[in-house]
Protein backbone atom coordinates (compact mmCIF):
# COMPACT_ATOMS: atom_id res chain seq x y z
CA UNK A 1 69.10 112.67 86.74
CA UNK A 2 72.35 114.51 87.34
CA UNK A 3 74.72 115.09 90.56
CA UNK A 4 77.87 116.48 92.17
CA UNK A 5 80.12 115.26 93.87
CA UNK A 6 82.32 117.46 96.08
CA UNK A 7 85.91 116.19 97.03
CA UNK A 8 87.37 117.51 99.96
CA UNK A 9 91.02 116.13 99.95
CA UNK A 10 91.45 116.48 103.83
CA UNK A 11 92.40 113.51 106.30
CA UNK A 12 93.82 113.35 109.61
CA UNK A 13 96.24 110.72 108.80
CA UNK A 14 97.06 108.47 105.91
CA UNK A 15 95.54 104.84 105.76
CA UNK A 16 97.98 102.79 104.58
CA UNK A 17 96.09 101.00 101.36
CA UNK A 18 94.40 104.53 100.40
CA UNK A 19 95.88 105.51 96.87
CA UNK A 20 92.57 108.34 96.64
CA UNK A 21 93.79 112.44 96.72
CA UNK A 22 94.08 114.16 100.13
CA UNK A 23 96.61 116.09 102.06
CA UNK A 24 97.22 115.51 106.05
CA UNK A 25 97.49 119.16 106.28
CA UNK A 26 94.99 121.44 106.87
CA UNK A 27 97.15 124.49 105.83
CA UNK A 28 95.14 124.90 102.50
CA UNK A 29 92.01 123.88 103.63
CA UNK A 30 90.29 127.26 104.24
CA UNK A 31 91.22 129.16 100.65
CA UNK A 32 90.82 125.70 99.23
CA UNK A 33 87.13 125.61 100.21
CA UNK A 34 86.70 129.07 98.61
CA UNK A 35 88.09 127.70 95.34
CA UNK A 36 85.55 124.75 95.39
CA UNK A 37 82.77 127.82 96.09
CA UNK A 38 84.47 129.28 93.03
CA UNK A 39 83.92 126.13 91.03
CA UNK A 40 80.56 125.87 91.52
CA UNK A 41 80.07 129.53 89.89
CA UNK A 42 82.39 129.24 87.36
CA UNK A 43 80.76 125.54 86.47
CA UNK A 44 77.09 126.88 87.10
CA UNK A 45 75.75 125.71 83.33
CA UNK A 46 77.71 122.67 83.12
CA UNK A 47 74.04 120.05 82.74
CA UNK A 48 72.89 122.98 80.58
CA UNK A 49 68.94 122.36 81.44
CA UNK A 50 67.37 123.01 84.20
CA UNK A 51 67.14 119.27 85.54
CA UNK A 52 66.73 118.78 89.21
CA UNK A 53 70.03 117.25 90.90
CA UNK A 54 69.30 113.99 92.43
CA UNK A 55 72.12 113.45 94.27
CA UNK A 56 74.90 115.58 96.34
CA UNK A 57 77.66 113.50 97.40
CA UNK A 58 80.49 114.82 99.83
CA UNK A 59 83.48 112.43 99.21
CA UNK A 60 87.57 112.37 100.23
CA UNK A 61 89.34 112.55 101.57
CA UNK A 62 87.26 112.93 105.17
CA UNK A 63 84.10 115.37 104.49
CA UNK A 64 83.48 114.70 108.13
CA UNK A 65 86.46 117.70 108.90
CA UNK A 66 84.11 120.36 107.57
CA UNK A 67 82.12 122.21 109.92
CA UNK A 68 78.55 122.91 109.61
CA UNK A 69 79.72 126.30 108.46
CA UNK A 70 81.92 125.53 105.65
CA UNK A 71 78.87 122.81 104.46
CA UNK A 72 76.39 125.42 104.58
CA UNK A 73 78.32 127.44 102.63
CA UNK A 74 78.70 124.97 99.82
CA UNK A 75 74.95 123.95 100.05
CA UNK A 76 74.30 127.91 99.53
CA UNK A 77 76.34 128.21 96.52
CA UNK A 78 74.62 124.92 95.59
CA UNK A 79 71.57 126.09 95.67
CA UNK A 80 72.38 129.73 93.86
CA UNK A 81 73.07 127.86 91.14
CA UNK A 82 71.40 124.71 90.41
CA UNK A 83 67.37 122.89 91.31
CA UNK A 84 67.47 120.42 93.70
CA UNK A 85 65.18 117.33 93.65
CA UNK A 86 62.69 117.61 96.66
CA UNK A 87 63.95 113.82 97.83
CA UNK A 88 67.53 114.96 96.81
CA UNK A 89 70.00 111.56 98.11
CA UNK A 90 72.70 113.72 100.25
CA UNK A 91 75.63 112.00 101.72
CA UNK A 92 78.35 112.59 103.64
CA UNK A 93 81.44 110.29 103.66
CA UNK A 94 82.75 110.32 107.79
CA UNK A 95 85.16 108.50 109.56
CA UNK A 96 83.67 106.82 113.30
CA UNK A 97 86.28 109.44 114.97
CA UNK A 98 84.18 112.27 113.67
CA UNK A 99 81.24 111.70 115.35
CA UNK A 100 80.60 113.51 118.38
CA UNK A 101 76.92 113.70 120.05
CA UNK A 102 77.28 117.67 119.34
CA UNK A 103 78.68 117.52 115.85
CA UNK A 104 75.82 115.05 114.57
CA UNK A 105 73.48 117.27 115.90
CA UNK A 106 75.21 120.13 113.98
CA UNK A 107 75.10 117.64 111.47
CA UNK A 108 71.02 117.38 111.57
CA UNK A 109 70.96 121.25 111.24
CA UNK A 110 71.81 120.75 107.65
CA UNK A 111 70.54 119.26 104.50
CA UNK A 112 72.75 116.11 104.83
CA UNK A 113 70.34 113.14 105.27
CA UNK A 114 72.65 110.27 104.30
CA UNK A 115 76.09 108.94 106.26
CA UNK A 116 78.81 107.01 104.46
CA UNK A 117 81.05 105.67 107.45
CA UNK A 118 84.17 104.97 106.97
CA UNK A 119 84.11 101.34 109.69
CA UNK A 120 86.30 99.12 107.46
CA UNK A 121 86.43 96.23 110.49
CA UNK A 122 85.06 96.34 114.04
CA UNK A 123 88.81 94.77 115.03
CA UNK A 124 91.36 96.71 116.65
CA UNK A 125 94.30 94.55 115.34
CA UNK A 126 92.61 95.11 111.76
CA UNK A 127 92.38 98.74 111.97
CA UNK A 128 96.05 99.39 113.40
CA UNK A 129 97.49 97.40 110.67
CA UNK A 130 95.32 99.59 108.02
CA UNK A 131 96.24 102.83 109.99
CA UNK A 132 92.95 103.81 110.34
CA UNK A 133 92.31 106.65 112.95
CA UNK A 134 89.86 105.25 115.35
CA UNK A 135 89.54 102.37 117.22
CA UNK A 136 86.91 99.83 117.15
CA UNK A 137 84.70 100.88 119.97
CA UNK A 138 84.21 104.03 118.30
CA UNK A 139 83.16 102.71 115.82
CA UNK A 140 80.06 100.72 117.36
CA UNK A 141 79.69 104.07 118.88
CA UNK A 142 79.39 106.21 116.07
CA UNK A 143 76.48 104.30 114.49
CA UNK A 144 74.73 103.98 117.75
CA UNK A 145 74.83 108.14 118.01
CA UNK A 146 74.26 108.31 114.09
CA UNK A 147 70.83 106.07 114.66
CA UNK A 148 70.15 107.94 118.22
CA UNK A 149 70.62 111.50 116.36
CA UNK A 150 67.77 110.73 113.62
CA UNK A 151 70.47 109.13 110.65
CA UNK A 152 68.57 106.13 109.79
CA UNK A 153 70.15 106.28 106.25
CA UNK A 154 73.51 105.05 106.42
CA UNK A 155 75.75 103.22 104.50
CA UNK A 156 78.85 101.36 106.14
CA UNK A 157 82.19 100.30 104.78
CA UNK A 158 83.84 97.41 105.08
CA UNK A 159 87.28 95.39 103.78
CA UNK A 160 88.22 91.94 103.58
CA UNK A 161 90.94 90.29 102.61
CA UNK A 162 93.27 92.35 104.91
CA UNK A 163 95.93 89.49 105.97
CA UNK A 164 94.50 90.33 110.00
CA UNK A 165 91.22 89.84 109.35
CA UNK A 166 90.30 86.26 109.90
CA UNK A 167 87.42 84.25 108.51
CA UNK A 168 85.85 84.51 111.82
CA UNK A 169 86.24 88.09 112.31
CA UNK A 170 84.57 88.76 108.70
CA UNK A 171 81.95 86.92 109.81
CA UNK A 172 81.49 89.18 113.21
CA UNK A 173 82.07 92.63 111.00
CA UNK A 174 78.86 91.68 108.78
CA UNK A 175 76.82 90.58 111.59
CA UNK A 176 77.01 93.35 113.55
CA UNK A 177 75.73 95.88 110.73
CA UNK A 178 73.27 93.73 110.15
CA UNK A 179 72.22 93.24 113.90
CA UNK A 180 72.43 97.24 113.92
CA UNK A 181 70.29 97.00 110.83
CA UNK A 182 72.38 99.38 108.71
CA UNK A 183 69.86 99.56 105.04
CA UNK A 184 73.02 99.75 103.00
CA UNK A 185 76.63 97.86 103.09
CA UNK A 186 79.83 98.36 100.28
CA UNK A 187 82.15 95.49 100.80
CA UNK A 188 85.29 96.08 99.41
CA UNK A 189 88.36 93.42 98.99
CA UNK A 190 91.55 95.18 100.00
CA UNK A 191 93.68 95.90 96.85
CA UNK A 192 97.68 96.63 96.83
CA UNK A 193 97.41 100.01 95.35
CA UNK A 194 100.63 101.14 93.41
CA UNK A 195 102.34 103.90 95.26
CA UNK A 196 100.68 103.98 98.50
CA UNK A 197 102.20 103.04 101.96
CA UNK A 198 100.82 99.30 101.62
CA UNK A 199 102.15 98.75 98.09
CA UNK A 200 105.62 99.67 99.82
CA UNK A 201 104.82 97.37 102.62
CA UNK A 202 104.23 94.30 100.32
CA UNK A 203 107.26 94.96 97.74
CA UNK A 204 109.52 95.46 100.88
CA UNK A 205 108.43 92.03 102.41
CA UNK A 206 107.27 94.02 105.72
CA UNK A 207 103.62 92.79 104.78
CA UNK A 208 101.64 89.80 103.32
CA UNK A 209 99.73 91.05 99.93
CA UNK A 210 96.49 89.81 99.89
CA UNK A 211 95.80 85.93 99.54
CA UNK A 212 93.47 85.21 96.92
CA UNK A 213 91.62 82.16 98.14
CA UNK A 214 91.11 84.25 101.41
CA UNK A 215 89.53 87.00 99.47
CA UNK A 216 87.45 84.75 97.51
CA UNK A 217 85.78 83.15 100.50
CA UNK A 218 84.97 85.66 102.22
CA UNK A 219 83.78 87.32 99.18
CA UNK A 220 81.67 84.03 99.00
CA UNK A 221 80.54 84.58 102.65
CA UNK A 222 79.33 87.74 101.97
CA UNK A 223 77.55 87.15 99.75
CA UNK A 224 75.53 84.39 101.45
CA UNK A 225 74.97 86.33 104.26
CA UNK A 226 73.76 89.61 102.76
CA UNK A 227 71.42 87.41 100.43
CA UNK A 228 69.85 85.79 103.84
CA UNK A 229 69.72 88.89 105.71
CA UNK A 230 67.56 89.90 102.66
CA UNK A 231 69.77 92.38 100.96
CA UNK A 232 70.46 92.80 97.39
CA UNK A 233 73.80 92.59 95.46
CA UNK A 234 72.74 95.32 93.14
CA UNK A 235 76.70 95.81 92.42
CA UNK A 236 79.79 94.00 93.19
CA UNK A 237 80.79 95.29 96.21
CA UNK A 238 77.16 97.19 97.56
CA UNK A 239 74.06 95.65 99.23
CA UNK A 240 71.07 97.32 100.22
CA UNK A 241 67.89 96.37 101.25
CA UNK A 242 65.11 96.86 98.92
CA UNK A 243 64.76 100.51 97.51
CA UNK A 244 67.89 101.73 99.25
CA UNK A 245 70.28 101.37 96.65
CA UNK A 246 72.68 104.37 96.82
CA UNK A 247 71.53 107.06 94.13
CA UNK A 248 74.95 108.60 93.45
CA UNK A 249 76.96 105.72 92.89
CA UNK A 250 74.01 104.10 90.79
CA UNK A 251 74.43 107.32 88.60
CA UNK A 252 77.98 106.51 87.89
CA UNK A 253 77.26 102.45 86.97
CA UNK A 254 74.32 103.91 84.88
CA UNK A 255 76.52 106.44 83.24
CA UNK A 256 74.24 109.15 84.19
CA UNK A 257 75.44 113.17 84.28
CA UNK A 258 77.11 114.39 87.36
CA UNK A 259 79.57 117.52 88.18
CA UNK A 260 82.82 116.80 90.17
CA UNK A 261 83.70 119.52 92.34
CA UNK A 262 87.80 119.95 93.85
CA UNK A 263 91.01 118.86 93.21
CA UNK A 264 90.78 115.34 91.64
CA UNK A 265 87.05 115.25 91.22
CA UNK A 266 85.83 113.51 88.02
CA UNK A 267 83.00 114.84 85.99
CA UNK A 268 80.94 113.23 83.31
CA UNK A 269 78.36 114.30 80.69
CA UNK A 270 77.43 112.29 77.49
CA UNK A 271 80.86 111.20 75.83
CA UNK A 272 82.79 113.84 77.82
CA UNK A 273 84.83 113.42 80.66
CA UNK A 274 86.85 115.78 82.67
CA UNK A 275 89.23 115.32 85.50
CA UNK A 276 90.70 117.89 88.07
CA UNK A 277 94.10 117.76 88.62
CA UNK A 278 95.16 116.11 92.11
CA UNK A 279 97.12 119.59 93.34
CA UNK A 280 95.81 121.86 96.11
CA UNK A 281 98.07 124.23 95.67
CA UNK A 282 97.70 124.42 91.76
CA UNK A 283 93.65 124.25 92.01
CA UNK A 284 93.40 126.93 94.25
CA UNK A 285 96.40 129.03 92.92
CA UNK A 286 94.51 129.21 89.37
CA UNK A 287 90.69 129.45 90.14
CA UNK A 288 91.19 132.59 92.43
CA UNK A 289 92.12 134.65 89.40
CA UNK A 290 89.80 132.60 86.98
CA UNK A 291 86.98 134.16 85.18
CA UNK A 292 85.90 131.26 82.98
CA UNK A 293 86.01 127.73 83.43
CA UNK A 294 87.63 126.49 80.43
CA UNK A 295 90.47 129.01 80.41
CA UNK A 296 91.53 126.91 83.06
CA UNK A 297 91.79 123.68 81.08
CA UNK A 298 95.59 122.34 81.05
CA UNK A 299 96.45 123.67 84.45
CA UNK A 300 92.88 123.08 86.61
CA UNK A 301 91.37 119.98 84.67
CA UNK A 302 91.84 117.77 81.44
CA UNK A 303 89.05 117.27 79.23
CA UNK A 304 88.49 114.25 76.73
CA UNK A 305 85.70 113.46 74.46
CA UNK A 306 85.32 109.15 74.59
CA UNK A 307 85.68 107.56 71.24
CA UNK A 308 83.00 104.51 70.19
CA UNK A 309 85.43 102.18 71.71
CA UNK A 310 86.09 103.67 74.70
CA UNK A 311 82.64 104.36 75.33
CA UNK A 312 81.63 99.91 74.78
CA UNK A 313 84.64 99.29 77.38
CA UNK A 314 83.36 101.70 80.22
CA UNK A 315 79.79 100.61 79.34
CA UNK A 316 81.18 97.21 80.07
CA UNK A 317 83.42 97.38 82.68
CA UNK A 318 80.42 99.44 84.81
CA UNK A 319 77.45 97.75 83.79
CA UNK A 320 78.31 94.35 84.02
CA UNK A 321 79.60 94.92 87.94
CA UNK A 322 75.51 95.57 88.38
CA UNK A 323 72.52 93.72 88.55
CA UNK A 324 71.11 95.50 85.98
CA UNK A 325 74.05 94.01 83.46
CA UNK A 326 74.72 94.46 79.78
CA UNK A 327 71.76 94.76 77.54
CA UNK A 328 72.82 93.95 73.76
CA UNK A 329 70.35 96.87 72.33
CA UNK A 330 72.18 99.22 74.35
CA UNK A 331 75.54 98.66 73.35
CA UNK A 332 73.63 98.53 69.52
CA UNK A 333 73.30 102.40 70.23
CA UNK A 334 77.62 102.79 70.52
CA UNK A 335 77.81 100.51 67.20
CA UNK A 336 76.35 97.52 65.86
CA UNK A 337 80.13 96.31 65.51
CA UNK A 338 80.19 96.44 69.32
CA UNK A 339 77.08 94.58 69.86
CA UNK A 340 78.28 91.53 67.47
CA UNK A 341 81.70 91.67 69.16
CA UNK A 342 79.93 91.21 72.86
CA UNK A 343 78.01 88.45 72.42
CA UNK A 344 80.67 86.51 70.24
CA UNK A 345 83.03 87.10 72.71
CA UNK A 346 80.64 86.15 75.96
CA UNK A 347 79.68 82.89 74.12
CA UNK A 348 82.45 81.76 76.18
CA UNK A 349 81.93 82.91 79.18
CA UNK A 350 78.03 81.89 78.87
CA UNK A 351 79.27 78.32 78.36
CA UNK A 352 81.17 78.37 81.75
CA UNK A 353 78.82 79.49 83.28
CA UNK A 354 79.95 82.54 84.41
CA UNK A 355 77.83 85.02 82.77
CA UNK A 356 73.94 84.28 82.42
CA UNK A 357 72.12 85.93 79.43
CA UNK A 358 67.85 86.42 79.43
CA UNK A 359 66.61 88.72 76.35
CA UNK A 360 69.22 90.17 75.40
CA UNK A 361 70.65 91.22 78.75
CA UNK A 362 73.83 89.55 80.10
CA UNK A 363 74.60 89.20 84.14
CA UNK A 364 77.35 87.82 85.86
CA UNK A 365 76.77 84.16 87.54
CA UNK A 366 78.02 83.68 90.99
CA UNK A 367 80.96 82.25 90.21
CA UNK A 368 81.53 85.49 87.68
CA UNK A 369 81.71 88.03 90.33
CA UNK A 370 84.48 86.05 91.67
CA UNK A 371 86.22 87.02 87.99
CA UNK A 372 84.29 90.13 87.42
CA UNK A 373 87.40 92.06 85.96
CA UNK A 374 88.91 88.81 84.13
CA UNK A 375 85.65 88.49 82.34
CA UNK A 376 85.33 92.44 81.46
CA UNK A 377 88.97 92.70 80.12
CA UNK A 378 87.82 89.77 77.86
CA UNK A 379 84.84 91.28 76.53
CA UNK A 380 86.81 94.62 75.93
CA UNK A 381 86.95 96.02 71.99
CA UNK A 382 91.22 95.92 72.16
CA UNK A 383 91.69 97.16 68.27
C-alpha cells in the first residue's frame, strides 16, 4: 500500500556526520511550506487509484520545528487529495530538544501517532563530539514526557561506532530503551559521509574514522541483546518487537509505492523513480508559478525509468538487508538471466556460510550482516 513522505529540510544546527538535505536557516521555511502544500496539489494523481495511504512519514531535516499549525495544514491538503487507511502508520521524526510538555500535547491534537527520536547516545561526551543539540538528560526526558503524553509508539535512534562511545556505554544506550520499553529501535553504525563536517574531521586528522572491529562488536552486541530482549532484526539496522515493524520504511525494503514530498524527497512507483532537487530556494522559486507537475522536471525533480538491471541490484541491495530476503521466483519476474546469475553467484557465499538459502529464498547468516554490503556488491548484475 502506498505512502508519502514529507521532507522538511530544517535543523537548528548541523550534526557533524549528517550528509541528509537541510538548511540551519529558517528564512525560507514559511513560503517553503507553501510550496510543499503546492506539491501535494500539483502531485494529487501520482498512485493513480484510489488506494488508501498506509503510511505518512514526516522526515529531515527536524519535522519536530513545525508547529501544530503548519502540520495541520499539510494533513489538510493531505487529506483533499488522497484516502487514508483507517490505521494509517504516522510518524514524526523529532529531536529530544523538541519536546516540551506543551508541544507534545499540541502534538496529541493531531493525527501524528508515531515518534521517531532522534537520541543517538544517552552520553554527553558522545553527543558533543556528534554536535547534536541536546544533551543527554533531555533525552531520558523526552521519552519519559512522550510515554506520559499518550506516545506509546515510538521508535528511537541510536549510533555506534562513534570513536567516544565505548563498549560499555553501548551497552548502557540499549539498555535503557529497553528498560523504558521503547517497541521499536534503528541502530545505525556511524559512517564517514563524503562532504560533511566529520568527513573533514577525519581527512584533516582532527578525528579518528571509525574502527572497524569496534563497529563490528558492538554490532555483534546488539544484536544479542535485542534478540534476548525479544525483538526482531527484521532489517539490518531496525528491531521491533513483534508486529511493530515500522510500515514506511518496510514499504521502501519491499519496494512498495510512495510519494516524496520537498526539496530532496525521493519518490517511487513501479520502475520509476524521481528525485527533488536538494535547493530551497530553486524548489520554491519554481512551484509558486507552476501549473503542472512535470513542466517542472529539469529544474524541480529528475525522473528515471530503472532498466532490468538496475531494477535486480536495488531488489538486492534492499531485500537482502531484511528478514524477509531474496526469493529466486521474484527476481524470475525482472529476468530469468537475473535469477540464474543470483544463485550462481551466492553459491559462494552459501558455502561460507554467510548467506542461508530455504525454498528458494536466500537470508543473510549472522556473520553476513557483518558483510551485508560486501556480499550485495557481489551478487550485483555489473555488465
Amino acid at each position: 500500500m502506498p505512502g508519502i513522505y514529507l521532507h522538511i529540510p530544517f535543523c537548528k544546527q548541523a550534526c557533524h556526520y549528517c550528509n541528509f538535505h537541510f538548511s540551519t536557516s529558517l528564512r525560507l521555511k514559511a513560503p517553503l511550506l507553501a510550496a510543499m502544500l503546492r506539491e501535494l496539489d500539483l502531485r494529487r494523481n501520482f498512485f493513480g487509484e484510489e488506494l488508501p495511504l498506509d503510511s505518512i512519514y514526516f522526515g529531515g531535516g527536524t519535522p519536530s520545528l513545525l508547529s501544530r499549525a503548519e502540520l495541520e495544514s499539510l494533513f489538510e491538503h493531505i487529506h483533499r487529495h488522497f484516502r487514508m487507511a483507517s490505521d494509517a502508520e504516522i510518524t514524526l521524526e523529532a529531536n529530544p530538544d523538541d519536546f516540551t510538555d506543551a508541544y507534545l500535547a499540541e502534538l496529541r491534537q493531531t493525527p501524528v501517532n508515531r515518534l521517531s527520536i532522534g537520541i543517538q547516545s544517552f552520553s554527553d561526551a558522545d553527543l558533543k563530539w556528534m554536535n547534536r543539540a541536546h544533551h543527554a538528560d533531555e533525552a531520558r526526558r523526552c521519552i519519559e514526557s512522550a510515554l506520559a503524553a499518550g506516545f506509546d509508539n515510538l521508535t528511537c535512534d541510536l549510533i555506534y561506532g562513534a570513536p567516544t562511545t565505548s563498549d560499555e556505554q553501548w551497552a548502557a544506550n540499549i539498555q535503557i530503551l529497553l528498560d523504558y520499553g521503547i517497541p521499536h529501535l534503528s541502530c545505525y553504525c556511524l559512517t564517514v559521509e563524503p562532504k560533511t563536517a566529520l568527513d573533514h574531521f577525519v581527512k584533516t586528522g582532527k578525528s579518528p574514522g571509525v574502527e572497524d572491529e569496534k563497529a563490528a562488536r558492538q554490532f555483534q552486541y546488539l544484536m544479542d541483546a535485542a534478540a534476548a530482549a525479544g525483538y526482531e532484526q527484521y532489517e539490518i539496522s531496525n528491531f521491533a518487537r513483534a508486529g511493530r515493524y515500522a510500515r514506511h520504511n518496510t514499504a521502501y525494503w519491499r519496494s512498495e509505492p510512495y510519494l516524496g514530498i520537498g526539496p530532496g524527497a525521493h519518490s517511487h512507483l513501479g520502475d520509476m523513480r524521481q528525485w527533488n532537487l536538494p535547493n530551497n530556494a530553486l524548489y520554491v522559486r519554481h512551484i509558486e508559478q507552476a501549473v503542472e507537475w512535470k513542466a517542472l522536471e529539469g529544474s524541480v525533480y529528475e525522473q528515471e525509468h530503472l532498466q532490468p538491471k538496475d531494477r535486480y541490484n536495488e531488489y538486492v541491495m534492499t531485500r537482502l538487508r531484511t528478514m524477509w530476503g531474496c526469493r529466486v521466483a521474484e527476481i524470475e519476474s525482472i529476468g530469468t538471466e537475473y535469477a540464474t546469475h543470483f544463485v550462481k553467484t551466492a553459491a559462494p557465499f552459501l558455502q561460507q556460510h554467510l548467506l542461508t538459502e530455504t525454498q528458494g529464498t536466500y537470508r543473510l547468516s549472522r556473520a553476513g550482516k557483518l558483510m551485508a554490503d560486501f556480499v550485495s556488491a557481489e551478487l550485483f548484475w555489473v555488465n
